[in-house]
C-alpha atoms as a PDB file:
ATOM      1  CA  UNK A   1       0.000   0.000   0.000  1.00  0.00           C
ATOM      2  CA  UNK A   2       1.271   3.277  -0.910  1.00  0.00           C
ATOM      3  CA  UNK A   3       1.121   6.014   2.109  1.00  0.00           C
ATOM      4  CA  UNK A   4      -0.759   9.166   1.449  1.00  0.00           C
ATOM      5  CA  UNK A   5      -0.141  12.431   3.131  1.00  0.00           C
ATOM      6  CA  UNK A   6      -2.773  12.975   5.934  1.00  0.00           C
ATOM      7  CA  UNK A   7      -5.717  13.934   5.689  1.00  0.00           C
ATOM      8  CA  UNK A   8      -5.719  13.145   2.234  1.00  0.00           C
ATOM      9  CA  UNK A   9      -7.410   9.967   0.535  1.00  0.00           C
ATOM     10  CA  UNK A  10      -6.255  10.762  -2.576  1.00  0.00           C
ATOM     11  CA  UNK A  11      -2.811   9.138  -4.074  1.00  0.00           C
ATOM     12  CA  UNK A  12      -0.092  11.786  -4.402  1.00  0.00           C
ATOM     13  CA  UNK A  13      -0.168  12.917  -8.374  1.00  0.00           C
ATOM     14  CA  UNK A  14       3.175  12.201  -8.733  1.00  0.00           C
ATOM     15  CA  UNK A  15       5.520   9.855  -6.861  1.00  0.00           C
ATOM     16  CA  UNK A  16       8.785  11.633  -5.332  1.00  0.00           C
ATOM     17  CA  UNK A  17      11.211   9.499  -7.225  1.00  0.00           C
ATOM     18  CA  UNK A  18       9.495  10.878 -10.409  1.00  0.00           C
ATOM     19  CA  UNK A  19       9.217  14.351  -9.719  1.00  0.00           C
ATOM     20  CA  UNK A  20      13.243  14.348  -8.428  1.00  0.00           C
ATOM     21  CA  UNK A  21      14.162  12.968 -12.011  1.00  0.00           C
ATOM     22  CA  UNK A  22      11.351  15.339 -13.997  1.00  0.00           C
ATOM     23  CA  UNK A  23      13.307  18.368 -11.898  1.00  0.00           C
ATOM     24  CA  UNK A  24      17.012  16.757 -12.803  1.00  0.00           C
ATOM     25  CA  UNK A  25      16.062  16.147 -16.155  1.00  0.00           C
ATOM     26  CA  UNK A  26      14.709  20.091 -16.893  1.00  0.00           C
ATOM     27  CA  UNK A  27      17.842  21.332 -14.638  1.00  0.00           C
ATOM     28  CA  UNK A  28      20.625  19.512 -16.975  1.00  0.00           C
ATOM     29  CA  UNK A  29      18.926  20.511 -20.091  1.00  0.00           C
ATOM     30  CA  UNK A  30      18.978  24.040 -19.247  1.00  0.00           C
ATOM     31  CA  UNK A  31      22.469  23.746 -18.249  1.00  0.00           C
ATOM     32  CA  UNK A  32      23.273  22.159 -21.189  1.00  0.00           C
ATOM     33  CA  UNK A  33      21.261  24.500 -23.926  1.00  0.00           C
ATOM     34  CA  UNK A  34      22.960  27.214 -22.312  1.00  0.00           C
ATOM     35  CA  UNK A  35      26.722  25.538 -22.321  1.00  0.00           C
ATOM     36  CA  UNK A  36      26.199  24.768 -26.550  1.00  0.00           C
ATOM     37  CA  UNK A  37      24.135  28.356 -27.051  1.00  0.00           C
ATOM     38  CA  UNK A  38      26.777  29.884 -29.313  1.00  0.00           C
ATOM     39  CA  UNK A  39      24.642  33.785 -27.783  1.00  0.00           C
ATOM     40  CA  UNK A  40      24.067  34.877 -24.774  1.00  0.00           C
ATOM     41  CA  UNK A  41      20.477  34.796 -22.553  1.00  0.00           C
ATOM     42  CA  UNK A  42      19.093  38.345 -21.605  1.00  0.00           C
ATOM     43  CA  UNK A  43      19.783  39.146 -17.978  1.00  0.00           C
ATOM     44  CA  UNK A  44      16.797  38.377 -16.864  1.00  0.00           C
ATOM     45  CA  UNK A  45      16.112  35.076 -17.777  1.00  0.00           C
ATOM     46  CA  UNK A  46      19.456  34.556 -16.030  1.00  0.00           C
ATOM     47  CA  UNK A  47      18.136  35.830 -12.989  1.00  0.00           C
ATOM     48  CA  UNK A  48      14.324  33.584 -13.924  1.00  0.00           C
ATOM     49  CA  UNK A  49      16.885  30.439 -13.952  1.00  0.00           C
ATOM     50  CA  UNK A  50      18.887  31.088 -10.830  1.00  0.00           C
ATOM     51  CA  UNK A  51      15.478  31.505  -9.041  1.00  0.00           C
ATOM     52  CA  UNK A  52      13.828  28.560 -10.645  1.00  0.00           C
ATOM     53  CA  UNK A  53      16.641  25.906  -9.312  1.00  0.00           C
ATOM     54  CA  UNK A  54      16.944  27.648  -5.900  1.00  0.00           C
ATOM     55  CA  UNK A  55      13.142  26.818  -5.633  1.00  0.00           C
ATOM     56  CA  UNK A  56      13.025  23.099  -7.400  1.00  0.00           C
ATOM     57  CA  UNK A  57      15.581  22.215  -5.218  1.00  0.00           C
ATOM     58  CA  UNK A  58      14.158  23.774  -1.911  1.00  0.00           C
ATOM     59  CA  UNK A  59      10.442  22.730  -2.509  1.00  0.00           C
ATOM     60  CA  UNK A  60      11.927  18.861  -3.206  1.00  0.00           C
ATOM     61  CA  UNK A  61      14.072  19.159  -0.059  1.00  0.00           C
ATOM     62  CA  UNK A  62      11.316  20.562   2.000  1.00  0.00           C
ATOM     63  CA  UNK A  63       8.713  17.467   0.828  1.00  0.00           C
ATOM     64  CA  UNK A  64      11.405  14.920   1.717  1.00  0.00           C
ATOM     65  CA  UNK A  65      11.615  16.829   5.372  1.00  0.00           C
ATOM     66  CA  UNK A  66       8.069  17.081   5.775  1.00  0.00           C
ATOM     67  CA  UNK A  67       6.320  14.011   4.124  1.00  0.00           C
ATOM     68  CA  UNK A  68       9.683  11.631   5.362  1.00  0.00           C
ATOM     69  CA  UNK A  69       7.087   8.620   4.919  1.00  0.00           C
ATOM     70  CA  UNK A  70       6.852   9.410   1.214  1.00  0.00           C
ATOM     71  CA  UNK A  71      10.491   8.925   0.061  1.00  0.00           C
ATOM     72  CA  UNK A  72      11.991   5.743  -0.297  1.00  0.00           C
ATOM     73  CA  UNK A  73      16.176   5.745   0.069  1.00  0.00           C
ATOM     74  CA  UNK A  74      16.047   5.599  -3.827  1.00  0.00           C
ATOM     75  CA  UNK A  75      14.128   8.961  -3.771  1.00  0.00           C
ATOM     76  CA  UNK A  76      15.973  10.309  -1.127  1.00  0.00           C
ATOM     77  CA  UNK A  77      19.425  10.431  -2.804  1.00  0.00           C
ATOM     78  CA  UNK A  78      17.768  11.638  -6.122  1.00  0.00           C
ATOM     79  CA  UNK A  79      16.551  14.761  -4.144  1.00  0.00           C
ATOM     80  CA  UNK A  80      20.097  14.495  -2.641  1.00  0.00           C
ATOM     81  CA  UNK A  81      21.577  15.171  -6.553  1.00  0.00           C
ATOM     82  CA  UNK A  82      18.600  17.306  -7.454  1.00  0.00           C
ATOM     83  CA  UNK A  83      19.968  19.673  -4.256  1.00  0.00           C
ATOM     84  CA  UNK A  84      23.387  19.671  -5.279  1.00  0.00           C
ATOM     85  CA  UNK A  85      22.407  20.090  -9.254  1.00  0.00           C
ATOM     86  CA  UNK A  86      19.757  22.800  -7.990  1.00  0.00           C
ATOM     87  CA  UNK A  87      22.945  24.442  -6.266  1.00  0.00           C
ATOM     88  CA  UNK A  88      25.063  24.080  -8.559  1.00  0.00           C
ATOM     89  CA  UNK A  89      22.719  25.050 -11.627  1.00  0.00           C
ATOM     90  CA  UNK A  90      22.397  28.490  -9.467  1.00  0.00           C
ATOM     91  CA  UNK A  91      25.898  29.028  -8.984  1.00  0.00           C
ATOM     92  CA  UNK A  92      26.356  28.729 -12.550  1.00  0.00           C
ATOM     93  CA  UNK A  93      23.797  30.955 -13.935  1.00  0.00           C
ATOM     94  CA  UNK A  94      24.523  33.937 -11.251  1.00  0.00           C
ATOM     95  CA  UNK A  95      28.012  33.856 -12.476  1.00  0.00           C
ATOM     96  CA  UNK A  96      26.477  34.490 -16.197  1.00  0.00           C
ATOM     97  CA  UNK A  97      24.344  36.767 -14.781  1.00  0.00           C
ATOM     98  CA  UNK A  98      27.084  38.948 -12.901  1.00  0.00           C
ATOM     99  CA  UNK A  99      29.718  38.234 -16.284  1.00  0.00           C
ATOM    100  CA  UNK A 100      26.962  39.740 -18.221  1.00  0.00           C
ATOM    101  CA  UNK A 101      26.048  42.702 -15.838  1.00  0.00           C
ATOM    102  CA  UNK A 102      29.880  43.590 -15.820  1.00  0.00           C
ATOM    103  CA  UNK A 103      30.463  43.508 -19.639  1.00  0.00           C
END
């Protein structure tokens, strides 16, 4: 049986192993479009990006604090990589977005 968050009936839409390797998947690929993108990104979709993995990551990381009972070990090291990709991912795109404020 599959546990359900309380006070819920419902099964959970998607399960968390699922939604850590949707979030990995759309993090790489926008690391990676960006890396063979022979122009650069306006500023501000720099800034969209750095905001959009600091929030993927933190929203996965919360669920796996507050729904523990949800997350198998196998999910729980995926949001482990999805935290550090989600970090790294915003490292990477602030220091585009600072390059291209200075030039």
């Amino acid at each position: 049986m599959i546990p359900v968050v309380a006070g819920s009936r419902a099964l959970p839409m998607i399960p968390p192993t699922g939604m850590a390797i949707a979030a990995l998947t759309v993090m790489l690929w926008l690391i990676w479009s960006d890396t063979v993108r022979a122009s650069r990104s306006p500023a501000v979709l720099y800034a969209v990006r750095v905001a959009l993995f600091v929030i993927v990551a933190g929203i996965l990381v919360l669920n796996r604090v507050r729904y523990p009972f949800l997350f198998s070990a196998t999910a729980t090291v995926l949001v482990v990589v999805v935290a550090l990709v989600g970090a790294g991912g915003a490292v990477y795109f602030a220091r585009r977005l600072v390059k291209r404020a200075s030039n």
